[in-house]
N, C-alpha and C. Protein backbone atom coordinates (compact mmCIF):
# COMPACT_ATOMS: atom_id res chain seq x y z
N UNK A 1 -25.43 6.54 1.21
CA UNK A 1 -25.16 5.47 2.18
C UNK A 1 -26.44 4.68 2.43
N UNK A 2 -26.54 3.56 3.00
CA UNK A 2 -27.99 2.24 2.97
C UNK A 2 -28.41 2.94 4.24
N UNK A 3 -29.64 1.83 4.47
CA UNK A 3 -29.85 2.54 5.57
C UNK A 3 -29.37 1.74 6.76
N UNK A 4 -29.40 0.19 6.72
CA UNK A 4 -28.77 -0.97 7.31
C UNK A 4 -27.43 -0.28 7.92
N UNK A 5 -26.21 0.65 7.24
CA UNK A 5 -25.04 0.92 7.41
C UNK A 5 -25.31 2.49 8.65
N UNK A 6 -26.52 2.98 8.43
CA UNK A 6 -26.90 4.34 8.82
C UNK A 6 -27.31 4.30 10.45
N UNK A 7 -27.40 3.04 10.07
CA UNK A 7 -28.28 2.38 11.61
C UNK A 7 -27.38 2.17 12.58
N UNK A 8 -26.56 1.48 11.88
CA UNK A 8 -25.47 0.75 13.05
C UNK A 8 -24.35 1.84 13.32
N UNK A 9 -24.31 3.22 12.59
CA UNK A 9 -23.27 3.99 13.05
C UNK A 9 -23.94 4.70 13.99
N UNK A 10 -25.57 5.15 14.23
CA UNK A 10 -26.39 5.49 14.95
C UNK A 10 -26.29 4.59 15.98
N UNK A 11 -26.28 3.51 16.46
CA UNK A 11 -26.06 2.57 17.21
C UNK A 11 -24.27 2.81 18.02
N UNK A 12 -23.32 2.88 17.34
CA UNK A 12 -22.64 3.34 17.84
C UNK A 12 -22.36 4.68 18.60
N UNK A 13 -22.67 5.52 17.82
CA UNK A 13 -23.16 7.32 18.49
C UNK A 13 -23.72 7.16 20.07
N UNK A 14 -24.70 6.14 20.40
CA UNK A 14 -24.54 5.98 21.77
C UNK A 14 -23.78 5.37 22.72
N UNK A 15 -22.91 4.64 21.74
CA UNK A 15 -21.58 4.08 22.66
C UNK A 15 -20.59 5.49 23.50
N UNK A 16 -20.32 6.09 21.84
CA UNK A 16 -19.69 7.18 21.71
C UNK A 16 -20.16 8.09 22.35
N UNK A 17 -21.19 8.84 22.95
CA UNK A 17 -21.59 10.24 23.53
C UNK A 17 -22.54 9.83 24.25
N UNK A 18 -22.87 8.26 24.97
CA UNK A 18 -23.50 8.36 26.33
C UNK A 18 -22.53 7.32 27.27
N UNK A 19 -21.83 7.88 28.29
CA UNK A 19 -21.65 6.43 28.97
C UNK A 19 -21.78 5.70 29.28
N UNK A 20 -23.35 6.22 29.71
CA UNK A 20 -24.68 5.05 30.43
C UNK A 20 -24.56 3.46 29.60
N UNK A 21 -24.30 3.98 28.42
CA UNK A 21 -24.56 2.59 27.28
C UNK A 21 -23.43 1.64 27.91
N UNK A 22 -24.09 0.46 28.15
CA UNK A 22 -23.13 -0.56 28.23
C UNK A 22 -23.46 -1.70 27.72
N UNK A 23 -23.83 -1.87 26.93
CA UNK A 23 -24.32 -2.93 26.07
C UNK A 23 -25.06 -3.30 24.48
N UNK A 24 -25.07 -3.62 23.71
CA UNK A 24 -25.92 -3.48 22.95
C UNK A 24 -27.66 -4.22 23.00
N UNK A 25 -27.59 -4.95 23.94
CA UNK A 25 -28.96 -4.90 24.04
C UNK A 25 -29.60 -3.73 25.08
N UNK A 26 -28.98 -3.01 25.78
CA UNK A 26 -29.50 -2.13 26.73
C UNK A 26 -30.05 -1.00 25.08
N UNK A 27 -28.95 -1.07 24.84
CA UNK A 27 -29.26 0.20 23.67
C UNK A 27 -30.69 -0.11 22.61
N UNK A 28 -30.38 -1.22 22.06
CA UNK A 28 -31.28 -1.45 21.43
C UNK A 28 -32.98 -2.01 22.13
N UNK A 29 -32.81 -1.81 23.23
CA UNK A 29 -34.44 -2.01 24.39
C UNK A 29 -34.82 -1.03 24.69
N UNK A 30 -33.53 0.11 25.18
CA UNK A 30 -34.01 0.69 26.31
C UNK A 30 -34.24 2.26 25.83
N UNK A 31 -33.48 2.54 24.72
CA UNK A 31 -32.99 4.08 24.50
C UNK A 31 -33.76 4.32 22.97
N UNK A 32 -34.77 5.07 23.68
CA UNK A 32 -36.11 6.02 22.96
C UNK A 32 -34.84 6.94 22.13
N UNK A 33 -34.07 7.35 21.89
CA UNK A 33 -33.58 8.76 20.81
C UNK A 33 -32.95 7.22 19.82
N UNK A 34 -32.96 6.11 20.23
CA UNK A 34 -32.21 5.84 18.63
C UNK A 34 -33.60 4.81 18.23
N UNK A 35 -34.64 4.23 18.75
CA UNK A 35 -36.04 4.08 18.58
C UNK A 35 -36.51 4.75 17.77
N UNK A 36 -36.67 6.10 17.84
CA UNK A 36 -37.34 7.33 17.23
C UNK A 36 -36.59 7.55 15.78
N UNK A 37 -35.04 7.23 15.70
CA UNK A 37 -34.20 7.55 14.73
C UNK A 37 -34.25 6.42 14.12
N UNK A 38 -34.22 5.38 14.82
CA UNK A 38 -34.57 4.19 13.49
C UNK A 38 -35.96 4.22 12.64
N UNK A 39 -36.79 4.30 13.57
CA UNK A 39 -38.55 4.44 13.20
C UNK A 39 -37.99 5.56 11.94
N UNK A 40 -37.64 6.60 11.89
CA UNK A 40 -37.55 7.76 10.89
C UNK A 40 -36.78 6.97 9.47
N UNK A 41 -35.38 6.24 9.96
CA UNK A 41 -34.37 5.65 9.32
C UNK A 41 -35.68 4.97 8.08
N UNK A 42 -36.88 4.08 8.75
CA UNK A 42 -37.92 3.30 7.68
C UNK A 42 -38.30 4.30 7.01
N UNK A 43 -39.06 5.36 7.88
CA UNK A 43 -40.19 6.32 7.52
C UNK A 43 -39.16 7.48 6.25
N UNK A 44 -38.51 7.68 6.21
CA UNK A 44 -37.88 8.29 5.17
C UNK A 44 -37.69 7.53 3.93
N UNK A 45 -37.27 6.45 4.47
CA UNK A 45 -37.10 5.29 3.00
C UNK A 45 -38.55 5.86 2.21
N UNK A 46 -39.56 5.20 2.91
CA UNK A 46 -41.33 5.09 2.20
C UNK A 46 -41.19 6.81 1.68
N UNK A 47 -40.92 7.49 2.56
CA UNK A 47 -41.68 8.90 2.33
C UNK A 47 -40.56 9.62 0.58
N UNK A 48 -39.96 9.05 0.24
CA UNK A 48 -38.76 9.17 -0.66
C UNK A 48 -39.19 8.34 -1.32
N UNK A 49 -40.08 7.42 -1.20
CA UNK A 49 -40.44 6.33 -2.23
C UNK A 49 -41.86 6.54 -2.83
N UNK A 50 -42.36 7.88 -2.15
CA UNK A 50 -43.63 8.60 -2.51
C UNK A 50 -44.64 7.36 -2.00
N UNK A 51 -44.72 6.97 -0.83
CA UNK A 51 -45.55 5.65 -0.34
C UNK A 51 -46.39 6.38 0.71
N UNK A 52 -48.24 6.46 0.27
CA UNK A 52 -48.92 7.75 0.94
C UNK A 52 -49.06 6.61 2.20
N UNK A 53 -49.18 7.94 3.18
CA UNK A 53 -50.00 7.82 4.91
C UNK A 53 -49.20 6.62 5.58
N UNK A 54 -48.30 5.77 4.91
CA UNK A 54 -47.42 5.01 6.11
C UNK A 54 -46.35 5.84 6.74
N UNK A 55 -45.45 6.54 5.91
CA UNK A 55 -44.88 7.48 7.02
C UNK A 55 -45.01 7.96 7.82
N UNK A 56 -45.97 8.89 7.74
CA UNK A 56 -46.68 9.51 8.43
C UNK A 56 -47.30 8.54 10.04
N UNK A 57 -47.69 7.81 9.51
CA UNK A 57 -47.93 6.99 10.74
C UNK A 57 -47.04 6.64 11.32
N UNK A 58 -45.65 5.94 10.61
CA UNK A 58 -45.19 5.39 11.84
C UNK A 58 -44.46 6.31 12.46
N UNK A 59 -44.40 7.87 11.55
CA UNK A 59 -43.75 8.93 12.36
C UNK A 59 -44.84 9.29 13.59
N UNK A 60 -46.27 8.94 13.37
CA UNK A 60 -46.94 9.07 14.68
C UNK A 60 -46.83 7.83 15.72
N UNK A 61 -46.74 6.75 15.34
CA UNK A 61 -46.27 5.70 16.16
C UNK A 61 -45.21 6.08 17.13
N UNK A 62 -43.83 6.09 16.12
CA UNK A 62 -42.76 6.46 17.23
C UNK A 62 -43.17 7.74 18.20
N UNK A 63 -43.70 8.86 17.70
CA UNK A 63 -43.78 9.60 18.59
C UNK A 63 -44.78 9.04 20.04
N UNK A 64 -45.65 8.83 19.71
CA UNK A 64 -46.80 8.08 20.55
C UNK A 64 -45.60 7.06 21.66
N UNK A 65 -44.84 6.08 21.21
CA UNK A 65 -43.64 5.77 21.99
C UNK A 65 -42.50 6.00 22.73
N UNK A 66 -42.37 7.22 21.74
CA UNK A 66 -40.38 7.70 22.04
C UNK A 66 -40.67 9.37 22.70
N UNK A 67 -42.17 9.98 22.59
CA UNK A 67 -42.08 11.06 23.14
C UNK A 67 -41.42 12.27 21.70
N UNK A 68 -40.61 11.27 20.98
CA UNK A 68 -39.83 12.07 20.11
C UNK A 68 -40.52 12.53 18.54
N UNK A 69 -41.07 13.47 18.05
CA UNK A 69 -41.55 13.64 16.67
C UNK A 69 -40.30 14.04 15.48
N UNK A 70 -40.44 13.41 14.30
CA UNK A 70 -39.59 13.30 13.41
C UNK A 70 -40.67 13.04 12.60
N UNK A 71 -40.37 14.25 11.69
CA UNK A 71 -41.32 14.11 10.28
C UNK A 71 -40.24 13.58 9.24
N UNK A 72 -41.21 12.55 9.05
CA UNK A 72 -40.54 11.57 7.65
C UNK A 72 -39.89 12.45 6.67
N UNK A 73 -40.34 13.40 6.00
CA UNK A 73 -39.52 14.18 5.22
C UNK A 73 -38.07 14.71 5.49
N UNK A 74 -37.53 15.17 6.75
CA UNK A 74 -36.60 15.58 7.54
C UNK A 74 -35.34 14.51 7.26
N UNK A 75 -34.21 15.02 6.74
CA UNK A 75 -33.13 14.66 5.96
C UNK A 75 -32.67 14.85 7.25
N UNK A 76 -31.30 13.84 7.56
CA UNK A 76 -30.62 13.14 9.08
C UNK A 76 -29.85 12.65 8.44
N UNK A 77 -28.44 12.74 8.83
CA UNK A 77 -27.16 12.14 8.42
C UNK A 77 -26.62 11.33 8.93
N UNK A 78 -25.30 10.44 9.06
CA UNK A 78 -24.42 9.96 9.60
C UNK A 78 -24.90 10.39 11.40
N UNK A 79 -24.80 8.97 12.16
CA UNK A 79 -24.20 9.00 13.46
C UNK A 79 -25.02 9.93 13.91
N UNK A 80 -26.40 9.85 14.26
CA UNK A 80 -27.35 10.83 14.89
C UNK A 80 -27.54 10.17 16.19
N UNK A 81 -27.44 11.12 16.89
CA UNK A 81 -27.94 10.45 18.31
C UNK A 81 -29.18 11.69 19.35
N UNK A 82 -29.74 10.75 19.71
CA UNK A 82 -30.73 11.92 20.29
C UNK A 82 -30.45 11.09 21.96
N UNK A 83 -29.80 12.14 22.93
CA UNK A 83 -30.17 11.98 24.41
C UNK A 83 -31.59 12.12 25.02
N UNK A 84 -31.74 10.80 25.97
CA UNK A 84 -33.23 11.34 26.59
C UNK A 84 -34.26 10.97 25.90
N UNK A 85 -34.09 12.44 25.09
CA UNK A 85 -34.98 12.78 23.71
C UNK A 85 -36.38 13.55 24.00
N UNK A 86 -36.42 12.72 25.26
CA UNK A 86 -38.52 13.28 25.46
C UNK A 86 -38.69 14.73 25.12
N UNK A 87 -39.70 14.90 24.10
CA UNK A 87 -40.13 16.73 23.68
C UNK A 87 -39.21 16.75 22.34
N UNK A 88 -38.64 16.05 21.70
CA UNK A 88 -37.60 16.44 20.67
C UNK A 88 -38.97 16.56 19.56
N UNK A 89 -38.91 17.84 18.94
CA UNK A 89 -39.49 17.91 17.64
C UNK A 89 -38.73 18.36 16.28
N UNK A 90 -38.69 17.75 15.20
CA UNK A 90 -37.99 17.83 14.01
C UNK A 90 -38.61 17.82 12.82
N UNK A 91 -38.77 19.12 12.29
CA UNK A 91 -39.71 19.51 11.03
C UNK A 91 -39.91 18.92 10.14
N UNK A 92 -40.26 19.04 9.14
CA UNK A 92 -40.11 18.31 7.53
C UNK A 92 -39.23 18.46 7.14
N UNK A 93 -38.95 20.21 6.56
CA UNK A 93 -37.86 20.55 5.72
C UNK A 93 -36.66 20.57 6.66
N UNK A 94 -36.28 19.89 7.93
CA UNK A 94 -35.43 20.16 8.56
C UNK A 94 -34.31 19.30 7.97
N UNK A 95 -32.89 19.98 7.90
CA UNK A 95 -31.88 19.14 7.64
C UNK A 95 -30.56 18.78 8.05
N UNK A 96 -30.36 17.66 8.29
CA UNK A 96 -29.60 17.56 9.85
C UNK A 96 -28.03 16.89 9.42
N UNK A 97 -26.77 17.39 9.46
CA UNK A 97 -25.43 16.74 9.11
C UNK A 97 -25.67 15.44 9.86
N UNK A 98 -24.12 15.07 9.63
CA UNK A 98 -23.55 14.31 10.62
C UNK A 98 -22.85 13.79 11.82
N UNK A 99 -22.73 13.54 12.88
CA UNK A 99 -22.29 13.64 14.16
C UNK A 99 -22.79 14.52 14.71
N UNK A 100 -24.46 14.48 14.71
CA UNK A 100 -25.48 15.86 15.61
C UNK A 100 -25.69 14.96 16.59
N UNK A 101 -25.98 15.74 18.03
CA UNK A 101 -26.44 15.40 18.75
C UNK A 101 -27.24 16.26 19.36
N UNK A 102 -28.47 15.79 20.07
CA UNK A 102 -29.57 16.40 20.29
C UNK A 102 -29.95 16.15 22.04
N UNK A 103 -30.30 16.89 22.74
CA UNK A 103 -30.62 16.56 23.95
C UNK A 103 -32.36 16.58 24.25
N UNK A 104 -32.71 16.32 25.28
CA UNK A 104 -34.34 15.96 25.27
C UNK A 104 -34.76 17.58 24.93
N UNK A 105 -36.26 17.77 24.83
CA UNK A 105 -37.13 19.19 24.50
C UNK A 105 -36.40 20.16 23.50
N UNK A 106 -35.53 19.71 22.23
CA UNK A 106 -35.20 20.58 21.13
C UNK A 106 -36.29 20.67 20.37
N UNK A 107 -36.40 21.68 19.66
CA UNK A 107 -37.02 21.94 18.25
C UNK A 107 -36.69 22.21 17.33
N UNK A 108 -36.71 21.79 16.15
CA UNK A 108 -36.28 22.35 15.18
C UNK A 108 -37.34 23.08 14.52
N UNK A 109 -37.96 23.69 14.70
CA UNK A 109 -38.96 24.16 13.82
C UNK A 109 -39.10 25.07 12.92
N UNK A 110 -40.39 25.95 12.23
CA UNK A 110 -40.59 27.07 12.01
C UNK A 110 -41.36 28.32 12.24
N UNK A 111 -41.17 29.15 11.78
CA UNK A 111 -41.75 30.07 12.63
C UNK A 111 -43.31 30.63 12.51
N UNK A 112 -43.62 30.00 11.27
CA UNK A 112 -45.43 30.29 10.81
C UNK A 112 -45.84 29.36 10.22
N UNK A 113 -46.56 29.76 9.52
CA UNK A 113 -47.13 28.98 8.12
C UNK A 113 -46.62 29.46 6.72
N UNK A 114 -44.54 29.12 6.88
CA UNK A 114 -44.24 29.27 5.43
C UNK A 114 -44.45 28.71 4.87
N UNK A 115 -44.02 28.54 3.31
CA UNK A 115 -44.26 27.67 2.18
C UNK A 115 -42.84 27.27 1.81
N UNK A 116 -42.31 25.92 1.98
CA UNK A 116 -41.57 25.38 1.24
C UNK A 116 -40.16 25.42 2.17
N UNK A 117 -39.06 25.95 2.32
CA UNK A 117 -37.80 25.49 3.19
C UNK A 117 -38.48 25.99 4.29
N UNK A 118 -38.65 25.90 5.32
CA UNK A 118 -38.93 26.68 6.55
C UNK A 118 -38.50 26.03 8.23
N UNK A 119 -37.72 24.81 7.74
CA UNK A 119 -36.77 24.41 8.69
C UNK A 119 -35.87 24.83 8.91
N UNK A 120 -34.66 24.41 9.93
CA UNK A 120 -33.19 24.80 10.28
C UNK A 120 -32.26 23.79 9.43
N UNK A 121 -31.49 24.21 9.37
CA UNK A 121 -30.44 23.64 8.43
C UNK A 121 -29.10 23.35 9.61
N UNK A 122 -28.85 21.79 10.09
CA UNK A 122 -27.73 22.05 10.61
C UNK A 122 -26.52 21.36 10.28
N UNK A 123 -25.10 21.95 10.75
CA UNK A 123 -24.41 21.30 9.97
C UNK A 123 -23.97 20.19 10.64
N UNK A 124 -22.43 19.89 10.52
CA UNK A 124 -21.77 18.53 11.30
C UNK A 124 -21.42 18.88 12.03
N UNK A 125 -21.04 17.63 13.18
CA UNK A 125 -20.84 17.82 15.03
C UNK A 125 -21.47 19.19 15.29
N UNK A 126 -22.57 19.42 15.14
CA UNK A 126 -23.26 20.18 15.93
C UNK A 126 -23.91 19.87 17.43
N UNK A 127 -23.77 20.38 18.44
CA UNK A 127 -24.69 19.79 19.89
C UNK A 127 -25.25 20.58 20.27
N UNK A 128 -26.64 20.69 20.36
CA UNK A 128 -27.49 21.35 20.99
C UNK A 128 -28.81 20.65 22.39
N UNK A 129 -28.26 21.76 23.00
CA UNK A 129 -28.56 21.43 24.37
C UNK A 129 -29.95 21.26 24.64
N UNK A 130 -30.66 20.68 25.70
CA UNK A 130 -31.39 20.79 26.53
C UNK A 130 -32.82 21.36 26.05
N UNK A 131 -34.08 21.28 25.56
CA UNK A 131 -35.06 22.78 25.82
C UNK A 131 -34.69 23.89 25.08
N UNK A 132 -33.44 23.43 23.82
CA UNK A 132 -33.10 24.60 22.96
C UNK A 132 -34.01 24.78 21.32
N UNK A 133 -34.76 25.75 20.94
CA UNK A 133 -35.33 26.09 20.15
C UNK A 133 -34.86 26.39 18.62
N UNK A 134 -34.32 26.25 17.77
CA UNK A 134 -33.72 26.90 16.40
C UNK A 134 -35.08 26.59 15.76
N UNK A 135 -35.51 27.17 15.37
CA UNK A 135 -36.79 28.02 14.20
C UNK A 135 -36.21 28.28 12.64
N UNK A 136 -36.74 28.27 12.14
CA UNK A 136 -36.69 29.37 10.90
C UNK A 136 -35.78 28.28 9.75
N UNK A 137 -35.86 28.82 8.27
CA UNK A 137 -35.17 28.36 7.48
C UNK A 137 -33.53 28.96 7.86
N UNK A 138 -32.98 28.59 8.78
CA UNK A 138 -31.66 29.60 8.98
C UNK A 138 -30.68 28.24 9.12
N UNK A 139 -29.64 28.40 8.74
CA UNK A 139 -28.09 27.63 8.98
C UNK A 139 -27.00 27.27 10.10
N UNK A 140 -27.01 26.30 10.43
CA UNK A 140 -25.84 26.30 11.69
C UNK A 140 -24.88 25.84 11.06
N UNK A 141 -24.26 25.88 11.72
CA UNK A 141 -22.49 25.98 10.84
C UNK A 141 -21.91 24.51 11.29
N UNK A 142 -20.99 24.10 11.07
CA UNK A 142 -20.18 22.76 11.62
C UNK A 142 -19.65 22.90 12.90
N UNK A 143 -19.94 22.37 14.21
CA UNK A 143 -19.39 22.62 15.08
C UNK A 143 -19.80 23.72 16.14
N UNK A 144 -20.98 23.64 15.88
CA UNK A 144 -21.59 24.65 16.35
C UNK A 144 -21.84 24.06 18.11
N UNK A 145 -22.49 24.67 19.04
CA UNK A 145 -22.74 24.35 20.33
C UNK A 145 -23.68 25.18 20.75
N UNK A 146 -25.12 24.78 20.92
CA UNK A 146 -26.16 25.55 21.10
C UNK A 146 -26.66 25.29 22.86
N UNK A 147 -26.55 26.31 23.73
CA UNK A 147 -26.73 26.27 25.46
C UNK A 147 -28.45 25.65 25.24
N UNK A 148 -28.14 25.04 26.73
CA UNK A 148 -30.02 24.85 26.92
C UNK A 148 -30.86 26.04 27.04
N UNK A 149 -32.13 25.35 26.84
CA UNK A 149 -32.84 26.88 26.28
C UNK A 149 -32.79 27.74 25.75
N UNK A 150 -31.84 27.85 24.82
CA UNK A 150 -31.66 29.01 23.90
C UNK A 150 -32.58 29.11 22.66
N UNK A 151 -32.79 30.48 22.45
CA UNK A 151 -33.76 30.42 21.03
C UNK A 151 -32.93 31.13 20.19
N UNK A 152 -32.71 30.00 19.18
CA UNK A 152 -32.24 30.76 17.66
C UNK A 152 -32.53 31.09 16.35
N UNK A 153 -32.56 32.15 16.03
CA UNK A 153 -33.60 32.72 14.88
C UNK A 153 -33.14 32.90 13.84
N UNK A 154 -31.58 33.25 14.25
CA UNK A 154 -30.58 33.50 12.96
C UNK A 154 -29.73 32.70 12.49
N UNK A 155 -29.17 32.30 11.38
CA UNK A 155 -27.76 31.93 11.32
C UNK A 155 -27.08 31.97 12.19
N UNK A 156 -25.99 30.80 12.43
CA UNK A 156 -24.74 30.91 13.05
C UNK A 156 -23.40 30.47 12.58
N UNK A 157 -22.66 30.97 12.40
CA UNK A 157 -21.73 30.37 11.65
C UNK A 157 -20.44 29.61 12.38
N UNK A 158 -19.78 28.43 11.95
CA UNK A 158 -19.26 27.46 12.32
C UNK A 158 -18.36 27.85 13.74
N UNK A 159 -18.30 26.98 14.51
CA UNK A 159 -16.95 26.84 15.40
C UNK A 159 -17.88 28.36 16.61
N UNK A 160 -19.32 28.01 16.87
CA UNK A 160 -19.81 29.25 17.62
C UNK A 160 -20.59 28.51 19.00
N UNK A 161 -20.61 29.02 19.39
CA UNK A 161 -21.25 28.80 20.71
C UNK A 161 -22.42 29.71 20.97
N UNK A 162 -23.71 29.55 21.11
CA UNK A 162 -24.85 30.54 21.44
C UNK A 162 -25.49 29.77 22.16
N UNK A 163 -25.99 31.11 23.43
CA UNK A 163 -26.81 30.96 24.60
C UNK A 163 -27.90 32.25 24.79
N UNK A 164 -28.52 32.09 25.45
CA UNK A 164 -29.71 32.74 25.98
C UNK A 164 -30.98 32.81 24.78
N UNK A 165 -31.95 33.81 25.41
CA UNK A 165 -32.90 34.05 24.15
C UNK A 165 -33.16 36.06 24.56
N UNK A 166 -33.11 35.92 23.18
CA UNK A 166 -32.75 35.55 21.90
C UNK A 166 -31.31 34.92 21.72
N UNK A 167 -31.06 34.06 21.31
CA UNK A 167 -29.80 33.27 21.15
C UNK A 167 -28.53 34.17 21.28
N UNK A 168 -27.77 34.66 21.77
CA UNK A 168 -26.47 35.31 21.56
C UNK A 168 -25.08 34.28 21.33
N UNK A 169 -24.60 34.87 20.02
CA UNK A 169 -23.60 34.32 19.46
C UNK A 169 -21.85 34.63 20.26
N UNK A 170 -21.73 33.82 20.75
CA UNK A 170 -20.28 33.71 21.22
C UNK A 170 -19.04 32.63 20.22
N UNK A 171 -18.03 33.50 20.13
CA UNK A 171 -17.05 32.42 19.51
C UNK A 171 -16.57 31.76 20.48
N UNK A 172 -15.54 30.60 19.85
CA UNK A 172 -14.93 29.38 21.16
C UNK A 172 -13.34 29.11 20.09
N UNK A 173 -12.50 28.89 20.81
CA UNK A 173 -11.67 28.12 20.72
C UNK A 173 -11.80 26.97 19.46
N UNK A 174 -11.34 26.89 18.19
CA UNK A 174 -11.86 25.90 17.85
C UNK A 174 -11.48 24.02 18.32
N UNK A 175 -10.78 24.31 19.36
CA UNK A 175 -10.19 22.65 19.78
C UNK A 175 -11.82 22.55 20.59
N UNK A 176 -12.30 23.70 20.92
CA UNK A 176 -13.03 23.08 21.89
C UNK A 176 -14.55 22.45 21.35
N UNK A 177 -14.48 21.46 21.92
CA UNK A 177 -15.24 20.34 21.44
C UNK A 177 -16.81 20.01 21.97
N UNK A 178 -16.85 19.84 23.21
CA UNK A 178 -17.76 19.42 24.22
C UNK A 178 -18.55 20.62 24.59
N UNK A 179 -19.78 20.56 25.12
CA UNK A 179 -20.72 21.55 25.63
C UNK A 179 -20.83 21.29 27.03
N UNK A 180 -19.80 22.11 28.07
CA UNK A 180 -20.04 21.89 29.21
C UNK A 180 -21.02 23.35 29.70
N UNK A 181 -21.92 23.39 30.32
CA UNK A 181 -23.24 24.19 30.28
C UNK A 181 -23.08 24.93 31.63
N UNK A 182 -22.05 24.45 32.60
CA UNK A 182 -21.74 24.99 33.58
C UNK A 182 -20.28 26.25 33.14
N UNK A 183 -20.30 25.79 31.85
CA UNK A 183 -18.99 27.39 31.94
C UNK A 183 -19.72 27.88 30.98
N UNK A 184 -20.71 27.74 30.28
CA UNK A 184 -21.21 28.56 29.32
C UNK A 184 -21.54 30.24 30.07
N UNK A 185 -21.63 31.23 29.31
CA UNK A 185 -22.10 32.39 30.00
C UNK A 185 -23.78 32.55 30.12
N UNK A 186 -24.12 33.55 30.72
CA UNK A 186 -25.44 33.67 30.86
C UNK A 186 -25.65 35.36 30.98
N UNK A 187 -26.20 35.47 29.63
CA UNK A 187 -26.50 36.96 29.29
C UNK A 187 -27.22 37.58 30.45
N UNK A 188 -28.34 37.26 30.81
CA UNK A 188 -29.27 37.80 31.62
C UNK A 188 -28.45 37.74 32.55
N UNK A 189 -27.74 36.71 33.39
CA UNK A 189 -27.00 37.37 34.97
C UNK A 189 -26.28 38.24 34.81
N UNK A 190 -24.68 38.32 33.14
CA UNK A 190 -24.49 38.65 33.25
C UNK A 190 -24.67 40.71 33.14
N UNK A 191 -25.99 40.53 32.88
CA UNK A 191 -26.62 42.06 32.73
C UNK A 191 -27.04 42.39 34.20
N UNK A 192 -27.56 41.53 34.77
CA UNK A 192 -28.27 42.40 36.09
C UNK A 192 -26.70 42.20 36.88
N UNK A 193 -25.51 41.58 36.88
CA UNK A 193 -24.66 41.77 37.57
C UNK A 193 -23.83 43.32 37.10
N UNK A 194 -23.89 43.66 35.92
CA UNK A 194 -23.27 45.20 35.54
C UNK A 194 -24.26 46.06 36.50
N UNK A 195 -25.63 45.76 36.15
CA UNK A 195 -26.64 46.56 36.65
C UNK A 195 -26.21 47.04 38.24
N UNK A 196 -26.12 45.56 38.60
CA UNK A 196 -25.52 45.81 40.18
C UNK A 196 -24.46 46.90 41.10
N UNK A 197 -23.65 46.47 39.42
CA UNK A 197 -22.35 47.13 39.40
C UNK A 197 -22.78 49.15 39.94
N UNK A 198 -23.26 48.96 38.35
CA UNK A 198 -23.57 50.65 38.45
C UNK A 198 -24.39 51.10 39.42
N UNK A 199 -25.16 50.51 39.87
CA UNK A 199 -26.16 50.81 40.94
C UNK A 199 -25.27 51.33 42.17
N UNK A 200 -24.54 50.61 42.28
CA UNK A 200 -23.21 50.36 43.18
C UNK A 200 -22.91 51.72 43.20
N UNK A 201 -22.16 52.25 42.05
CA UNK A 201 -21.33 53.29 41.90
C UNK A 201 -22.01 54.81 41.66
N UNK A 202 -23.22 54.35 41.55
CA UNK A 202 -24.03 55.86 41.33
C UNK A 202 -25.06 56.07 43.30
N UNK A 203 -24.71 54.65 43.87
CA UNK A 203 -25.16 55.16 45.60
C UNK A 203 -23.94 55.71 45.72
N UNK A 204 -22.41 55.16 45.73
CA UNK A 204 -21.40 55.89 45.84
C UNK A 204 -21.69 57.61 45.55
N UNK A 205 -21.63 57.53 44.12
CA UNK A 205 -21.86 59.07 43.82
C UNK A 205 -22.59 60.08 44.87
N UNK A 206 -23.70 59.44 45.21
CA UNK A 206 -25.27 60.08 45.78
C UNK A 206 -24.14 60.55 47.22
N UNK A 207 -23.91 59.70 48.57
CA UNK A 207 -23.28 59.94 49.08
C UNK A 207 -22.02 60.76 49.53
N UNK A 208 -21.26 60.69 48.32
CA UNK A 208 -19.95 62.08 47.84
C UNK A 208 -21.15 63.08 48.11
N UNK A 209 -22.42 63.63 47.24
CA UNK A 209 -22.68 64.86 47.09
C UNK A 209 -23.41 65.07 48.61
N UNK A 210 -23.90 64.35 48.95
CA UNK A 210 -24.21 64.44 50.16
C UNK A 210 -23.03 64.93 51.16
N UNK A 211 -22.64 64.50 51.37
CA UNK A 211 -21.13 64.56 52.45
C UNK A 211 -20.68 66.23 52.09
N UNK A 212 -20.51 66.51 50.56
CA UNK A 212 -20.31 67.79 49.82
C UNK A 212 -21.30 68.97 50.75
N UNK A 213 -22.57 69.00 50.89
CA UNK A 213 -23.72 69.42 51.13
C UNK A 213 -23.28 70.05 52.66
């Protein structure tokens, strides 16, 4: 696909998944995640065209602007939209479907100083939330839904939902579509609420033997 055609479906993606947008000049002034994605939209052309140290720059430009880093190398598909965006970092080898959406402070990164794939691989309509981390040369599946702040290290495979850190994998419904973050679960409460639980039932206990006594 051109990149002229890549742009304007990116341009739409904020019609589509922000409401705020009401215009196309608001969009095209005001909104740093499709700034950052166009700046990349050039910087990939050059960096694919083996054209030294301009990519690179204007991948430091936009960032210096948009808050947002996107290494020119980093393959981006169809209809990308980045919310917010501020803190978004996106590797080299990172490789991104189509209909992703990204919320401000993601990373895509890796986890050392590998050599050669050491990005995340994600697939289509993927949404990942908020301050959420995926590392590593590992795979997200189509449809995936990643909670804010979550860190993911592993694979996930399609139609999944993961929250907390270390990331825990939950399945969903596959109609379900949207990442509402207020019904997502939460590992950690829900552990110190069992905790509660048993705590509960072993003062119970203590008391029986007492009373016994």
């Amino acid at each position: 696909m051109n990149t002229i055609k890549l742009i304007i479906e990116d341009i739409q993606a904020c019609f589509e998944r922000d409401p705020a947008a009401r215009n196309i000049f608001e969009v095209l002034l005001t909104y740093s995640g499709f700034h950052a994605t166009l700046a990349h939209r050039i910087a990939y052309l050059l960096w694919k065209g083996h054209v030294p140290v301009v990519p690179r720059l204007l991948s430091h430009l936009a960032r210096f602007l948009t808050g947002i880093e996107i290494h020119p190398g980093a393959v981006i598909g169809r209809s990308f939209f980045i919310d917010h965006g501020m803190g978004v970092v996106i590797g080299e080898t990172a490789e991104i479907g189509d209909h992703v959406t990204l919320y401000q402070g993601v990373t895509l990164g890796g986890t050392g100083k590998e050599i050669g794939k050491r990005h995340p691989t994600i697939g289509n309509h993927v949404i990942i939330g908020a301050g959420a981390k995926v590392l590593g040369a590992i795979n997200i599946g189509d449809y995936v839904r990643i909670g804010a702040n979550a860190v993911v290290l592993r694979s996930v495979s399609e139609h999944a939902t993961v929250v907390g850190v270390p990331g825990k994998i939950i399945k969903r419904p596959m109609e379900e579509e949207e990442l509402d973050h207020s019904k997502l679960p939460d590992p950690i409460t829900d552990r110190l609420e069992q905790m509660e639980k048993e705590l509960s039932l072993f003062k119970e206990e203590i008391k029986k033997l007492e009373r016994i006594k």
